[in-house]
N, C-alpha and C. Protein backbone atom coordinates (compact mmCIF):
# COMPACT_ATOMS: atom_id res chain seq x y z
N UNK A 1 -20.33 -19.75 -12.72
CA UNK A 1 -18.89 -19.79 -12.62
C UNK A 1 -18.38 -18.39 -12.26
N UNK A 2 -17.33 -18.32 -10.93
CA UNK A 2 -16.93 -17.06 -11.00
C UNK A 2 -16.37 -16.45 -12.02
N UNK A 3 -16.11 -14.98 -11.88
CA UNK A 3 -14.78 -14.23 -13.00
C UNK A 3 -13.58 -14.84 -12.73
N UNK A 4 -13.35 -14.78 -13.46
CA UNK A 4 -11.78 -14.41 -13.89
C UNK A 4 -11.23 -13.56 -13.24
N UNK A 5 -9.84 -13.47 -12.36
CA UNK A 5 -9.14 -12.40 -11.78
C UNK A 5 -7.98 -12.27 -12.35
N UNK A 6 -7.99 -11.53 -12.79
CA UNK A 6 -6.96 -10.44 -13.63
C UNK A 6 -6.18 -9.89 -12.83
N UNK A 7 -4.89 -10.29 -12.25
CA UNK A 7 -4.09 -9.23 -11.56
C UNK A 7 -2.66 -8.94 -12.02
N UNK A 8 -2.34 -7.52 -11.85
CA UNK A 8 -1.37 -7.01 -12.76
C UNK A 8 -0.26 -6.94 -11.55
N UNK A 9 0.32 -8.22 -12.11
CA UNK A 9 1.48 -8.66 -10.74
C UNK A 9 2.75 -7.21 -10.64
N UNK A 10 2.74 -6.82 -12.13
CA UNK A 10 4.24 -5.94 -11.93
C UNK A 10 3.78 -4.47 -10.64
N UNK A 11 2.02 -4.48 -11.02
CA UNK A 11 1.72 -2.98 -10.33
C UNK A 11 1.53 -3.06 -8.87
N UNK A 12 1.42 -4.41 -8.13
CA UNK A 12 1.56 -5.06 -7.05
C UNK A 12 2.83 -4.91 -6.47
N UNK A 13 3.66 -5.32 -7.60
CA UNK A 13 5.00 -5.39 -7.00
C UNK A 13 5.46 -3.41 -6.56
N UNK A 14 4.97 -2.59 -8.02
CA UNK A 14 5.17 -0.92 -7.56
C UNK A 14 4.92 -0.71 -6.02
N UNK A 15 3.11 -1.35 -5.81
CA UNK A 15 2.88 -0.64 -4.44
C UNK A 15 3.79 -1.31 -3.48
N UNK A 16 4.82 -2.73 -3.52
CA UNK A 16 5.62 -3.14 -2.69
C UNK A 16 6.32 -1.47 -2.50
N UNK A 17 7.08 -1.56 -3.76
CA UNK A 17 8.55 -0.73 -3.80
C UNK A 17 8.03 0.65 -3.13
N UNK A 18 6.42 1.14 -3.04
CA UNK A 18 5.87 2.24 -2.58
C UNK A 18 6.21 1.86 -1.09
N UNK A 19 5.58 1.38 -0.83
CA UNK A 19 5.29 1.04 0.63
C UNK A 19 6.38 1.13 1.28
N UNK A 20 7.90 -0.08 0.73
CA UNK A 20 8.71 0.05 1.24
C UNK A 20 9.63 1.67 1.39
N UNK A 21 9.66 2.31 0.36
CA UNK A 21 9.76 3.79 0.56
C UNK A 21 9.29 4.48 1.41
N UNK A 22 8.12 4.07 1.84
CA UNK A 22 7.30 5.46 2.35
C UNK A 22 7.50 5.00 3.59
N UNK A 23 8.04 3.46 4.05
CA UNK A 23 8.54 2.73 5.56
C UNK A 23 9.73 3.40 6.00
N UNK A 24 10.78 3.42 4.88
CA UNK A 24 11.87 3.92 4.84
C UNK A 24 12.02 5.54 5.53
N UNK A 25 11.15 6.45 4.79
CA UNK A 25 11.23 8.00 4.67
C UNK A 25 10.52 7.92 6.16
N UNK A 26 9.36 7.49 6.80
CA UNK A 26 8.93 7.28 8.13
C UNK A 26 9.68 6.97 8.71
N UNK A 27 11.12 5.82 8.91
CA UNK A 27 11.92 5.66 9.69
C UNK A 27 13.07 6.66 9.90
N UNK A 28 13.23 7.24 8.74
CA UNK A 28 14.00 8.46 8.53
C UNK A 28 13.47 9.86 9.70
N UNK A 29 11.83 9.62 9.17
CA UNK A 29 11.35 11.26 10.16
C UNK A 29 11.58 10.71 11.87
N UNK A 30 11.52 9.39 12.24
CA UNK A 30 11.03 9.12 13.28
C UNK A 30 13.10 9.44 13.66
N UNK A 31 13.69 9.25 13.45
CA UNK A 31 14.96 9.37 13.93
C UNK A 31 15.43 10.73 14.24
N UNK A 32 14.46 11.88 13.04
CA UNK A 32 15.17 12.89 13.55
C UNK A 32 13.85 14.10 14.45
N UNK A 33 12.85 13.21 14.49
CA UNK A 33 12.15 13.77 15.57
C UNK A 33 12.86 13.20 17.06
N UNK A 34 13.53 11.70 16.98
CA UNK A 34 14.17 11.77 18.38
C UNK A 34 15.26 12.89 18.69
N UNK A 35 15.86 13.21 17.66
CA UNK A 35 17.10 13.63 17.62
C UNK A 35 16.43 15.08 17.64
N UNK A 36 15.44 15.84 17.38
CA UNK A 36 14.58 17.04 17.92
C UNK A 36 14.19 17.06 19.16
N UNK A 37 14.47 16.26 20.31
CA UNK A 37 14.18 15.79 21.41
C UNK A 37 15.49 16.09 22.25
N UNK A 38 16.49 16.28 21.68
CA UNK A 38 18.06 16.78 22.33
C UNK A 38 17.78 18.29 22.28
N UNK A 39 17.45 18.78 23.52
CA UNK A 39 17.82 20.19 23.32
C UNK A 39 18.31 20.49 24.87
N UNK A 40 18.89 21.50 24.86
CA UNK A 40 19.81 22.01 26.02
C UNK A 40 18.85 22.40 27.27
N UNK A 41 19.35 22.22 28.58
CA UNK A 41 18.23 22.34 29.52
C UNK A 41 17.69 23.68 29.82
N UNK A 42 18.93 24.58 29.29
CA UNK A 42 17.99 25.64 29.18
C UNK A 42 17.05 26.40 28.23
N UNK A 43 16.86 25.64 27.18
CA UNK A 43 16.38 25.71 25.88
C UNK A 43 14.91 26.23 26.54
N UNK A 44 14.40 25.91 27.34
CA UNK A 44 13.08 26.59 27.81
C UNK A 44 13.02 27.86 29.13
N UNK A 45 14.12 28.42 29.12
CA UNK A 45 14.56 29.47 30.30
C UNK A 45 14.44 28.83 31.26
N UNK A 46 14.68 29.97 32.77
CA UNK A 46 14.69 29.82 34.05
C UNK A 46 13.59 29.93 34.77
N UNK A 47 12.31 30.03 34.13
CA UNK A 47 11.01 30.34 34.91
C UNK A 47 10.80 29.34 35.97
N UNK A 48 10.66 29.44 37.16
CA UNK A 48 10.01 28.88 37.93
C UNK A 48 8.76 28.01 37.59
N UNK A 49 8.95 26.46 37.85
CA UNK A 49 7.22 25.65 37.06
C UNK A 49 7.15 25.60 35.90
N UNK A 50 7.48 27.27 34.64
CA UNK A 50 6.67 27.12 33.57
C UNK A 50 8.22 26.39 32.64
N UNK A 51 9.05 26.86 33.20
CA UNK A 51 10.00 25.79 32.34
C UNK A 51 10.44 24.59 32.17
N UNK A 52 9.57 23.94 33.75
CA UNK A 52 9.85 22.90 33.63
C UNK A 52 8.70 22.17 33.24
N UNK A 53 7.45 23.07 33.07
CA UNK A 53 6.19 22.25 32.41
C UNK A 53 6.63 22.44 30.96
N UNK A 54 6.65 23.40 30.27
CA UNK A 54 7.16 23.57 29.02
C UNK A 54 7.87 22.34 28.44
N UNK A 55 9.15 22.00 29.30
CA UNK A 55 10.38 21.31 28.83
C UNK A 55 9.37 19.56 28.80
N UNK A 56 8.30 19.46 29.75
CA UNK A 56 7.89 18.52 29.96
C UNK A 56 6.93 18.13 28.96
N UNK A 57 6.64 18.85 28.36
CA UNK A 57 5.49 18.81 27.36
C UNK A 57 5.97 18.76 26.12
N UNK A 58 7.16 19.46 26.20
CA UNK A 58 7.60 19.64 24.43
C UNK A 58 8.44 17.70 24.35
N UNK A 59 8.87 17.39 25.76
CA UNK A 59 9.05 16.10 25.69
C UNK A 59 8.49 15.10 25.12
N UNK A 60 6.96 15.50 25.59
CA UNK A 60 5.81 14.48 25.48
C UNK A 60 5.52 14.38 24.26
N UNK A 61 5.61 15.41 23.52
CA UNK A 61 5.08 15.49 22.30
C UNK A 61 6.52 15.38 21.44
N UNK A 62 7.28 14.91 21.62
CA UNK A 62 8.59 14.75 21.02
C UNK A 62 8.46 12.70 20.93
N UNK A 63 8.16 12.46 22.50
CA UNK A 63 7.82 11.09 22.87
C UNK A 63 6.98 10.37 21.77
N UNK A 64 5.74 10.90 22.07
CA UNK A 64 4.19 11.01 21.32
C UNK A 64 4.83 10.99 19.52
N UNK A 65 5.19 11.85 18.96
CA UNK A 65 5.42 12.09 17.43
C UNK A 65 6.52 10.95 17.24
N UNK A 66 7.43 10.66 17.58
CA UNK A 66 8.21 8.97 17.58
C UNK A 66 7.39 8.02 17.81
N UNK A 67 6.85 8.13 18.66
CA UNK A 67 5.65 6.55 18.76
C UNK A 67 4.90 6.73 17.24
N UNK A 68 4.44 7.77 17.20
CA UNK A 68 3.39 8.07 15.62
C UNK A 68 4.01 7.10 15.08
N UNK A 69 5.38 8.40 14.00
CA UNK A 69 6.00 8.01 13.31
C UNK A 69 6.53 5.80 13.24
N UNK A 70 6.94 5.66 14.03
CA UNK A 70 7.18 4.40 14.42
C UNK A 70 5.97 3.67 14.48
N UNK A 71 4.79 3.76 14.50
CA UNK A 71 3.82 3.13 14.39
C UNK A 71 3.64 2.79 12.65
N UNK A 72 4.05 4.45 12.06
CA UNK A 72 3.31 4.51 10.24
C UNK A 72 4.40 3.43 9.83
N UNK A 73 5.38 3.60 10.18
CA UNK A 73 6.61 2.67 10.21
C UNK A 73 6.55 1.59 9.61
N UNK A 74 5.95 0.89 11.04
CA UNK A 74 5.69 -0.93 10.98
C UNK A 74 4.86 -1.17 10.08
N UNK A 75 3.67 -0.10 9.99
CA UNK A 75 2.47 -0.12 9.28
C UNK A 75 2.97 -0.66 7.82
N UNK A 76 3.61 0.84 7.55
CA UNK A 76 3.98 0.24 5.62
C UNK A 76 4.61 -0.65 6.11
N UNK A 77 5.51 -1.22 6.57
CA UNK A 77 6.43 -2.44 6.59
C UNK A 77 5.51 -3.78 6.50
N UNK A 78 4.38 -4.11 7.29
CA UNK A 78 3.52 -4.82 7.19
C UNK A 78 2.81 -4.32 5.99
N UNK A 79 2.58 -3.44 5.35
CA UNK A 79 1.82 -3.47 4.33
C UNK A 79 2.78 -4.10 2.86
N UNK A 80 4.00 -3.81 2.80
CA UNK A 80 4.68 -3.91 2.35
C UNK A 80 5.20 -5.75 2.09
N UNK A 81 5.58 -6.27 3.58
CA UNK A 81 5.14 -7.58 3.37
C UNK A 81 4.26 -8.31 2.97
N UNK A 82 2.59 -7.80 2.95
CA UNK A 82 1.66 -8.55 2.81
C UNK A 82 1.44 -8.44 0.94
N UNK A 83 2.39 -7.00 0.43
CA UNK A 83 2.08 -7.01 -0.94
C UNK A 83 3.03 -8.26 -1.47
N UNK A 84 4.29 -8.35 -0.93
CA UNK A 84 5.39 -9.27 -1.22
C UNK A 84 4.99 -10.86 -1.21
N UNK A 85 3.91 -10.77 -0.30
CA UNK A 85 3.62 -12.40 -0.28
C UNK A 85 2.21 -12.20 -1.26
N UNK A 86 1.67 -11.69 -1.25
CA UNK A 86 0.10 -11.69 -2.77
C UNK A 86 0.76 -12.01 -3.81
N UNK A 87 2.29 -11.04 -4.00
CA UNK A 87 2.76 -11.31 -5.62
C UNK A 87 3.29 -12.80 -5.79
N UNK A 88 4.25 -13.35 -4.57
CA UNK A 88 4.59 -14.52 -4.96
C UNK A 88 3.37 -15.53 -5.07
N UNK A 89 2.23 -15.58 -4.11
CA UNK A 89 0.95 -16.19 -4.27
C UNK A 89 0.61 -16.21 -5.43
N UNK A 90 0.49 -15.47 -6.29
CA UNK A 90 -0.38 -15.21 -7.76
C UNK A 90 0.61 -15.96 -8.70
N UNK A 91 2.54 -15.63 -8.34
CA UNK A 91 3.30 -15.81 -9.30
C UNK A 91 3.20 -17.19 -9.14
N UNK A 92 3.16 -18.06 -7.87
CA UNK A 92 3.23 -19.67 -8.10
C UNK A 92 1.76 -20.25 -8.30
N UNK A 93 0.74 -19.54 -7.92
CA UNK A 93 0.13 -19.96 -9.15
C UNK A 93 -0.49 -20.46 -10.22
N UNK A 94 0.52 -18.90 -10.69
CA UNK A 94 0.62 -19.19 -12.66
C UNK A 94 1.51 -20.17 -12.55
N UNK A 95 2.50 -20.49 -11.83
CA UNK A 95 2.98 -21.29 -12.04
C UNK A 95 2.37 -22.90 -12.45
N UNK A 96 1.73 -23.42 -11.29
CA UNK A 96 1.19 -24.25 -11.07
C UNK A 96 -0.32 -24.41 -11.91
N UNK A 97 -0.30 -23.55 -12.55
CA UNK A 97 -1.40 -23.22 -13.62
C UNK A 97 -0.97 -23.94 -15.13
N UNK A 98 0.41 -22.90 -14.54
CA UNK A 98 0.64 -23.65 -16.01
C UNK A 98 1.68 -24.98 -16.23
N UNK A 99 1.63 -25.48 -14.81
CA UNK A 99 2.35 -26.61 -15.38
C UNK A 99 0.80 -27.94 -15.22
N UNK A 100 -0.04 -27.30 -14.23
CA UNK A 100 -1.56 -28.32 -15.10
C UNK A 100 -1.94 -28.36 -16.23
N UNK A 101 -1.46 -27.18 -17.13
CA UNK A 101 -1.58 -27.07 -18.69
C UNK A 101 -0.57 -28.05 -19.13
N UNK A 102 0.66 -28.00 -18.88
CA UNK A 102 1.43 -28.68 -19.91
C UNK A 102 0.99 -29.76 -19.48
N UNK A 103 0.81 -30.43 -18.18
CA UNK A 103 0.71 -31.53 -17.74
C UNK A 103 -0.72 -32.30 -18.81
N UNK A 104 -1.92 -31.69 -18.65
CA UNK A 104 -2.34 -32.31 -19.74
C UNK A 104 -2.11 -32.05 -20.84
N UNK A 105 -1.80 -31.41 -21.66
CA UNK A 105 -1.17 -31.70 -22.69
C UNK A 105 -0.03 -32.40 -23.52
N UNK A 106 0.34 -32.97 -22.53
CA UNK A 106 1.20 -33.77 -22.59
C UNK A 106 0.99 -35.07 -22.53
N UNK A 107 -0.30 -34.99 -22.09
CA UNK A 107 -1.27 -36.49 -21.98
C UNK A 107 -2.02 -36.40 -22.80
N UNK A 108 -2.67 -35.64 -24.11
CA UNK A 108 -3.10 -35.86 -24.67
C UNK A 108 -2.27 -36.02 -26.26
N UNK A 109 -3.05 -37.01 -27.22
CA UNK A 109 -2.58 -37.61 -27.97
C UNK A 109 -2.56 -36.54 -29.16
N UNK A 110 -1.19 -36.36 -29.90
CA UNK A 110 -1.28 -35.13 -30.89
C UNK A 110 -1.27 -35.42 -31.57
């Protein structure tokens, strides 16, 4: 016979409220790395080529660190959902656990 699984639904539910935080504070960085992405055209001087490779690169990697960010994003968000549906899984159940308990007991003669 297998074990017994023991799961501690409230600490399931924490890593929800984690996850969803740490989705949150990622959507937060990813907004103001776009918004680090506004800078003035001459923010990289007048050099001939090197300012406009400069300006092109600090783009890319402005581009690049929003995609990141927006990736860790979805990530907790999906992690976050998948904790939300384990807890209700486990909570119905106990549910359904325990209404096969009352159910026979209720059929048997007291």
């Amino acid at each position: 016979m297998p074990p017994d699984i023991d799961v501690d639904v409230q600490a399931v539910r924490r890593l929800e409220t984690a996850a969803k935080q740490v989705a949150s504070s990622l959507a937060a960085l990813e907004g103001q790395i776009a918004s680090a992405g506004d800078v003035p055209s001459d923010a990289f001087g007048h050099l001939p080529f090197a300012s406009d490779m400069l300006r092109a690169k600090y783009a890319e990697q402005v581009t690049g660190g929003a995609e990141l960010f927006g990736a860790a994003n979805a990530a907790f968000g999906r992690v976050a959902t998948a904790l939300a549906d384990t807890v209700e899984a486990y909570e119905r159940n106990e549910q359904e656990l325990d209404g096969g308990f009352k159910a026979i007991q209720a059929g048997m003669p007291g």
